[in-house]
Protein backbone atom coordinates (compact mmCIF):
# COMPACT_ATOMS: atom_id res chain seq x y z
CA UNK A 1 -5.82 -47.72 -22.97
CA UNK A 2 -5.97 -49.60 -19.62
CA UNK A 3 -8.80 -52.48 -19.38
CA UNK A 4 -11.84 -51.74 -17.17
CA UNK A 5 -10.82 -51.23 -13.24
CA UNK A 6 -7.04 -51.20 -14.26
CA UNK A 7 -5.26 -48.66 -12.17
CA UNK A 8 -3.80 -45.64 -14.34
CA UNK A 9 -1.11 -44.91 -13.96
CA UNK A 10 1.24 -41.41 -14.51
CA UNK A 11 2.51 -41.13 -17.67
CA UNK A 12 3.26 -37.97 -19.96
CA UNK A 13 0.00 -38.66 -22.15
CA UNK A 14 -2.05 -39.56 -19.68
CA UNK A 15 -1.21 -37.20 -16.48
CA UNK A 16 -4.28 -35.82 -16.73
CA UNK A 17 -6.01 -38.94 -16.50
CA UNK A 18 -4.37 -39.81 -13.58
CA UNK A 19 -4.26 -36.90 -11.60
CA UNK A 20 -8.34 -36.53 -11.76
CA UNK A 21 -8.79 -40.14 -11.51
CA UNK A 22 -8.32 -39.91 -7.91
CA UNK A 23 -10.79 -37.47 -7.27
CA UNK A 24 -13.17 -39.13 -4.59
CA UNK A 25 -17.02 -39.98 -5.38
CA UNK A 26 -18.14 -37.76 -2.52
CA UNK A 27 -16.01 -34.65 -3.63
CA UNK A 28 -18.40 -31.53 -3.89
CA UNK A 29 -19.29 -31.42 -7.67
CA UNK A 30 -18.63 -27.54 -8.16
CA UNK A 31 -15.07 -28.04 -6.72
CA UNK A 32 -14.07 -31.33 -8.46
CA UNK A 33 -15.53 -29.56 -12.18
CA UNK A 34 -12.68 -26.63 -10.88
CA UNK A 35 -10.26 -28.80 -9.71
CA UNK A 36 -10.23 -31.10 -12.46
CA UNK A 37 -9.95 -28.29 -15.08
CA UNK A 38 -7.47 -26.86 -13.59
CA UNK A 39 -5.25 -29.97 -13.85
CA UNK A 40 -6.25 -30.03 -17.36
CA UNK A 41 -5.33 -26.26 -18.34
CA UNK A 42 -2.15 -26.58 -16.07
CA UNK A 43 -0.94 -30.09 -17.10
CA UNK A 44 -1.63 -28.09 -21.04
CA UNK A 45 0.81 -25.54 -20.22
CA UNK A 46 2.89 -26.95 -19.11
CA UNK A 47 3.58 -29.53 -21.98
CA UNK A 48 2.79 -26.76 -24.53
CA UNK A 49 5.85 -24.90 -23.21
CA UNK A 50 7.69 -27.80 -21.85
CA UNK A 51 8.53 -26.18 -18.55
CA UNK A 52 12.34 -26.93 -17.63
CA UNK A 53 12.93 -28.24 -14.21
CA UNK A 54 15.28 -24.96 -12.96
CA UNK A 55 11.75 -22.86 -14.69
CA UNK A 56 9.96 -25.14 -12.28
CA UNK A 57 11.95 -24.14 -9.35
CA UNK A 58 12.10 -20.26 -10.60
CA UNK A 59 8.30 -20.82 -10.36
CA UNK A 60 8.13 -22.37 -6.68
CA UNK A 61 10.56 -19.70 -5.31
CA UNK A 62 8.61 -17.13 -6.91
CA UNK A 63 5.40 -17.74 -5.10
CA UNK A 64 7.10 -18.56 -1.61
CA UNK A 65 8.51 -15.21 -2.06
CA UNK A 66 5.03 -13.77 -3.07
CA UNK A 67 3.40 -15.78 0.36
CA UNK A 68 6.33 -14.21 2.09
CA UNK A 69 5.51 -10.72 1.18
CA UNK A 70 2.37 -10.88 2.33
CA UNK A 71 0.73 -9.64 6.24
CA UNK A 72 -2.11 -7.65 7.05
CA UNK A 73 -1.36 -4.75 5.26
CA UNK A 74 -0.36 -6.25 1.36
CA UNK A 75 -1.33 -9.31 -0.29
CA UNK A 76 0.83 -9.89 -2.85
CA UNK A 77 -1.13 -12.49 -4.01
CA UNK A 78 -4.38 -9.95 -5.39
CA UNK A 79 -1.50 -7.68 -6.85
CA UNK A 80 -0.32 -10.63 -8.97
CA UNK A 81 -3.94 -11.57 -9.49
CA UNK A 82 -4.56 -8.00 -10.81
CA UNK A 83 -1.74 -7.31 -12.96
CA UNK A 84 -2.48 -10.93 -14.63
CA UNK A 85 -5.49 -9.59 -15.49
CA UNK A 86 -7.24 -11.98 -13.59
CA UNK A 87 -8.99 -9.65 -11.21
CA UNK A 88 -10.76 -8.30 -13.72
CA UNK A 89 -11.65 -10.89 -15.44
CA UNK A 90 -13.41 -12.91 -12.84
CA UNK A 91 -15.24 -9.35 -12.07
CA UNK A 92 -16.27 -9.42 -15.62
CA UNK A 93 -17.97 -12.75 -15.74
CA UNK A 94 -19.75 -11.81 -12.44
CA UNK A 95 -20.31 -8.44 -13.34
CA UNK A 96 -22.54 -8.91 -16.69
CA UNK A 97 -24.59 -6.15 -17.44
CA UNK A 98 -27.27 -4.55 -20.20
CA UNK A 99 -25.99 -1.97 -22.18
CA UNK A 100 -26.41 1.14 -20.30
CA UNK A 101 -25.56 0.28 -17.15
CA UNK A 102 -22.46 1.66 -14.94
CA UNK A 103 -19.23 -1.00 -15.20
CA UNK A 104 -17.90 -2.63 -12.71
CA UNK A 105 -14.13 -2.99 -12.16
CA UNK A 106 -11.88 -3.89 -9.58
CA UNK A 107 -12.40 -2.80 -6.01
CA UNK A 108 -8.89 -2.28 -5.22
CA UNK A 109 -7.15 -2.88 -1.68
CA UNK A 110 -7.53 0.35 -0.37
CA UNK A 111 -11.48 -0.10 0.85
CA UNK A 112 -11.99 0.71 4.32
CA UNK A 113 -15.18 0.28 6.13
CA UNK A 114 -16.59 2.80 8.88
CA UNK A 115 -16.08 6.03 7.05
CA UNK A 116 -18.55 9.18 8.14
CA UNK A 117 -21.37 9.80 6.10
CA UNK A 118 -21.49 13.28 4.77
CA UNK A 119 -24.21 15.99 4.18
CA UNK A 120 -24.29 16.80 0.09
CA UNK A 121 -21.60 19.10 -0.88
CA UNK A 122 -19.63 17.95 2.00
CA UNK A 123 -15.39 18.29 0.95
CA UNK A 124 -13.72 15.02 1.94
CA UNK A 125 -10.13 15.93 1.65
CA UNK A 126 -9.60 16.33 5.40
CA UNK A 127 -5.64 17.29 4.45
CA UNK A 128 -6.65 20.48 1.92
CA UNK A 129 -5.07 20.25 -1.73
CA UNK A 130 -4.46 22.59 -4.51
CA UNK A 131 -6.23 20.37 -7.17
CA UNK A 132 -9.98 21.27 -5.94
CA UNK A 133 -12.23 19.34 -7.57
CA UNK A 134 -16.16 18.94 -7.74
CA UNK A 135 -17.57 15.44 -7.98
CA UNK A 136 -21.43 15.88 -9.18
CA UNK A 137 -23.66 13.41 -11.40
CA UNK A 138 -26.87 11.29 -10.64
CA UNK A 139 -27.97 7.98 -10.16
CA UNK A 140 -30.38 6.11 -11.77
CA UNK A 141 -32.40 3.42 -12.79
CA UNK A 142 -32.03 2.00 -16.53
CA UNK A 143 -34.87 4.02 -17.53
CA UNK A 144 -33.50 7.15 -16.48
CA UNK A 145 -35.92 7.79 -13.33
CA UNK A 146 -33.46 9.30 -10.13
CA UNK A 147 -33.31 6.41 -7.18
CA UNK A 148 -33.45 8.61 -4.01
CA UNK A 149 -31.60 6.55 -0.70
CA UNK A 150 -28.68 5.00 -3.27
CA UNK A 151 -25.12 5.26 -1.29
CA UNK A 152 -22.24 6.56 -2.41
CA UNK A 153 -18.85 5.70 -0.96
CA UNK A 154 -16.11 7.31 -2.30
CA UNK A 155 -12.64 7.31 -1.43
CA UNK A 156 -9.24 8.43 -3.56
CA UNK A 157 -5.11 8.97 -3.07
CA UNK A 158 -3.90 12.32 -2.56
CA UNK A 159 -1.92 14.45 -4.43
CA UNK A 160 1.35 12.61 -4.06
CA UNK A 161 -0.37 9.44 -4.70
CA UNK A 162 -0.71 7.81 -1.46
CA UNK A 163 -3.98 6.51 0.29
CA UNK A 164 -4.61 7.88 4.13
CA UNK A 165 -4.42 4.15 5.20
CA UNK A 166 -0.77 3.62 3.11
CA UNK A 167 0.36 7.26 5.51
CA UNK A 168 -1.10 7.17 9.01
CA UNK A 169 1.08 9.12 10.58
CA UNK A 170 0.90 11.87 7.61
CA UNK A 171 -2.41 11.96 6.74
CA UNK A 172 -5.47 12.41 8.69
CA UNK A 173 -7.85 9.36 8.99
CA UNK A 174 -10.52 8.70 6.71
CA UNK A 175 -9.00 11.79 4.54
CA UNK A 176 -10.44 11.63 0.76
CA UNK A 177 -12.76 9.39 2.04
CA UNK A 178 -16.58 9.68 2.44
CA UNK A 179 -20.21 8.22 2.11
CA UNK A 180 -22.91 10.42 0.70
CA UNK A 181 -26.74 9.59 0.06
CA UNK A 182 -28.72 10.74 -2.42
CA UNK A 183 -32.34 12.80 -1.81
CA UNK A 184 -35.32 12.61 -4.30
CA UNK A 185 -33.75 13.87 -7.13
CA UNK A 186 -31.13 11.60 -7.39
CA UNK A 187 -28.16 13.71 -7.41
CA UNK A 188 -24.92 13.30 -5.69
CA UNK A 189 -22.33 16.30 -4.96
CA UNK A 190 -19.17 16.32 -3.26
CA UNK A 191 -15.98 18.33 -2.65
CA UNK A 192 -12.28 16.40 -3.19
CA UNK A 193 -9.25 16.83 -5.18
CA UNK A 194 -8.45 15.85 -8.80
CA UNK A 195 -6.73 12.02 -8.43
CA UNK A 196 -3.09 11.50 -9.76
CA UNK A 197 -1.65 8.53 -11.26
CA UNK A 198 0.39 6.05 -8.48
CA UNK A 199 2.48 3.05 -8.81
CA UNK A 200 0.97 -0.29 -7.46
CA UNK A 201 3.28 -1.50 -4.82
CA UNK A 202 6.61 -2.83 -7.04
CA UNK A 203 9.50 -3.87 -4.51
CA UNK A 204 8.42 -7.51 -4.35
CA UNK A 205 8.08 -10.47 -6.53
CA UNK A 206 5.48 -9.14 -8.34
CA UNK A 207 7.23 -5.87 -9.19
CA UNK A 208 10.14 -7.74 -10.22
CA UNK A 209 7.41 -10.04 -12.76
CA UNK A 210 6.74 -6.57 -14.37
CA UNK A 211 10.02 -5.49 -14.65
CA UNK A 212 11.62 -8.78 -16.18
CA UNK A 213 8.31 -8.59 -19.24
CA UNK A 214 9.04 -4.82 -19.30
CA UNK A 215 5.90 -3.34 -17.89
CA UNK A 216 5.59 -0.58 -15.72
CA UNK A 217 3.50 -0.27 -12.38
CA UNK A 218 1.41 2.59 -12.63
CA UNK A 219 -2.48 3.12 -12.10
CA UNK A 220 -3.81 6.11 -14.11
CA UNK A 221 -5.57 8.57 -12.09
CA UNK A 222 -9.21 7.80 -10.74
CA UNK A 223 -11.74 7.77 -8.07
CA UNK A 224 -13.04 4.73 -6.17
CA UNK A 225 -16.85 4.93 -5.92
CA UNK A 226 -19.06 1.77 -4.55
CA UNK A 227 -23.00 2.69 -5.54
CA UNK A 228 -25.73 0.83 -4.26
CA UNK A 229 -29.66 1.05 -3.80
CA UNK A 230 -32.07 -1.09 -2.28
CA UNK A 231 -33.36 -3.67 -4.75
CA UNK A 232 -30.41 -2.85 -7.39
CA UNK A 233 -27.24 -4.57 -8.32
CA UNK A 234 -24.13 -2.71 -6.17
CA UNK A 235 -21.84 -1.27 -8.66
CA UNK A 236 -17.84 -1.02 -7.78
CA UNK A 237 -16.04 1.01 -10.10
CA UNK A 238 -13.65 4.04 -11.10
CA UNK A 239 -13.58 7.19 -12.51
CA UNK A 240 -10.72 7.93 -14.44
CA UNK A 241 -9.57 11.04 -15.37
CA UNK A 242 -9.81 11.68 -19.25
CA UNK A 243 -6.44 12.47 -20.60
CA UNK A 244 -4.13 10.59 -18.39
CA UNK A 245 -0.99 9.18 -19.71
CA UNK A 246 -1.59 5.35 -18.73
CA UNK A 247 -5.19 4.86 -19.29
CA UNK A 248 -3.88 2.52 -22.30
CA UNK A 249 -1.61 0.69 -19.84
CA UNK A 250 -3.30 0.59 -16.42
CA UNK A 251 -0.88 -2.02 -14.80
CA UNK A 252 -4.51 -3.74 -13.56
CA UNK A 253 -6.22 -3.80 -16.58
CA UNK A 254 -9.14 -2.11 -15.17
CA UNK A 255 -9.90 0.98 -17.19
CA UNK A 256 -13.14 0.64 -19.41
CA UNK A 257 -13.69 3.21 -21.95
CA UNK A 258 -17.31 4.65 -20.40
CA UNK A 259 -15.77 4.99 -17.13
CA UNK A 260 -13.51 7.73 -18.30
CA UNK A 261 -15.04 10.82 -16.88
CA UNK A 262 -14.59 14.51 -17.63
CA UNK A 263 -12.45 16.65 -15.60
CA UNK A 264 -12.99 20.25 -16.98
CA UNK A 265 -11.83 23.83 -15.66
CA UNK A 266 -14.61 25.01 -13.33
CA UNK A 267 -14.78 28.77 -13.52
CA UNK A 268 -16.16 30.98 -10.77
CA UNK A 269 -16.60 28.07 -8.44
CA UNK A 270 -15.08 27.10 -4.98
CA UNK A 271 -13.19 24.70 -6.81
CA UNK A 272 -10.48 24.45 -9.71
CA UNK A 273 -11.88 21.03 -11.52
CA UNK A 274 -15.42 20.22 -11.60
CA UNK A 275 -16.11 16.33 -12.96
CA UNK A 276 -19.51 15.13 -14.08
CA UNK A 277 -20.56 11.34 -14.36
CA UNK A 278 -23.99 9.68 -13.92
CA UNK A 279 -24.13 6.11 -12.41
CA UNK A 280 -26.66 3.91 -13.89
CA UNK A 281 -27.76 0.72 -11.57
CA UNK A 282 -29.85 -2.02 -12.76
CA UNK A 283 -32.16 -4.03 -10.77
CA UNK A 284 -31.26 -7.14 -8.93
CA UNK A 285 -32.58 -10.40 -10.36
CA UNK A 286 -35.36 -12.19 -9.24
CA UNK A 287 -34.15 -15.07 -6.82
């Protein structure tokens, strides 16, 4: 122990002491409570594993690599987020919910803004695809009763697994993409093509992360829906397809058993799949 208005000084016992001792009185209290737990997790870690000097290094080039990788088409940084689980849990603690209500999970980097709103019905696979499939469901309040205006963005890969934005010059723009709104009753109905399962981006650091713990990169098969309604929480989440080989595995960690939706044999319809699932929104709190 120092005596009273001693300086403290760095030492291995008392790093963390030190390093959060010379946080400054007018420091914004939410940031120095964040700040000065992370010391204390990181400054835990690292004497609970007693990180090596070349691990050290291994650890500095890694995320100058992972800053290098990035521009304005890939953040590295959000893929090593997600596949640290990270991503989803921060969307968990922010996402809390009553039973009953449609999960959250994460929003993915493949969100675009300005896509055409659609009449009901509407197909939104611009490029065609063998896999047909018919998106249909409702969405409501907790208590069942249909919320007429909610809107329903949707977008998916095609069937080799890319996104129209990851293709330009092969795929038209905005294609398996669309925003829908629901009437009176509720419902919501669209035209699109049964998802497949696609490898997250693996030829940089990150990629090399999973290989070296030997995990693989893939993303079982779903489609991105954002749902919101006037006076409700917004809800950002996934179908997945039921049956998919890596919905134990999702290299993001964000499958949640009731977001795995049916994909059944439609017969007699304009389209080979037909998938049912009913988002539930609950209201916003009160300010």
């Amino acid at each position: 122990m120092t005596a009273q208005g001693a300086i403290e000084y760095f030492t291995e016992s008392h790093s963390v002491e030190a390093v959060n001792g010379r946080v400054g009185k007018g420091t914004d209290p939410r940031f120095a409570h964040v700040m000065a737990r992370l010391a204390t997790h990181l400054h835990a870690f690292i004497k609970d594993v007693e990180l090596t000097q070349p691990e050290w290094a291994a650890a500095i080039d890694f995320l100058t690599r992972t800053g290098q990788t990035c521009d304005g088409n890939r953040q590295e940084f959000i893929l090593l987020s997600d596949v640290l689980g990270v991503s989803m849990l921060v969307d968990a603690i922010n996402n809390r919910r009553p039973a009953g209500a449609t999960e959250n999970t994460v929003l993915g980097p493949f969100h675009v803004g300005g896509v055409p709103e659609y009449p009901m019905g509407a197909n939104i696979s611009l490029a065609g695809g063998r896999e047909t499939c018919l998106f249909e469901g409702r969405v409501t309040d907790l208590d069942g009763n249909p919320l007429a205006g909610a809107r329903i963005d949707v977008w998916s890969d095609n069937e080799d697994g890319f996104y129209d934005v990851q293709q330009p010059d092969l795929q038209p723009r905005h294609n398996n993409r669309g925003v829908f709104v629901t009437g009176a009753d509720g419902r919501y109905w669209f035209r699109g093509i049964k998802p497949v399962s696609y490898p997250i981006p693996d030829d940089g650091p990150v990629g090399q992360m999973l290989g070296h713990l030997g995990r693989h990169p893939f993303r079982p098969a779903h489609m991105h829906f954002i749902v919101s309604a006037e006076g409700f929480e917004t809800v950002i989440t996934h179908t997945f397809v039921k049956g998919d080989d890596y919905l134990q595995s999702d290299a993001v960690f964000g499958v949640k058993d009731s977001l795995i939706a049916p994909f059944e044999p439609r017969i007699g319809g304009d389209t080979k799949w037909v998938s049912s699932f009913d988002f539930v929104l609950t209201r916003q709190a009160a300010a």
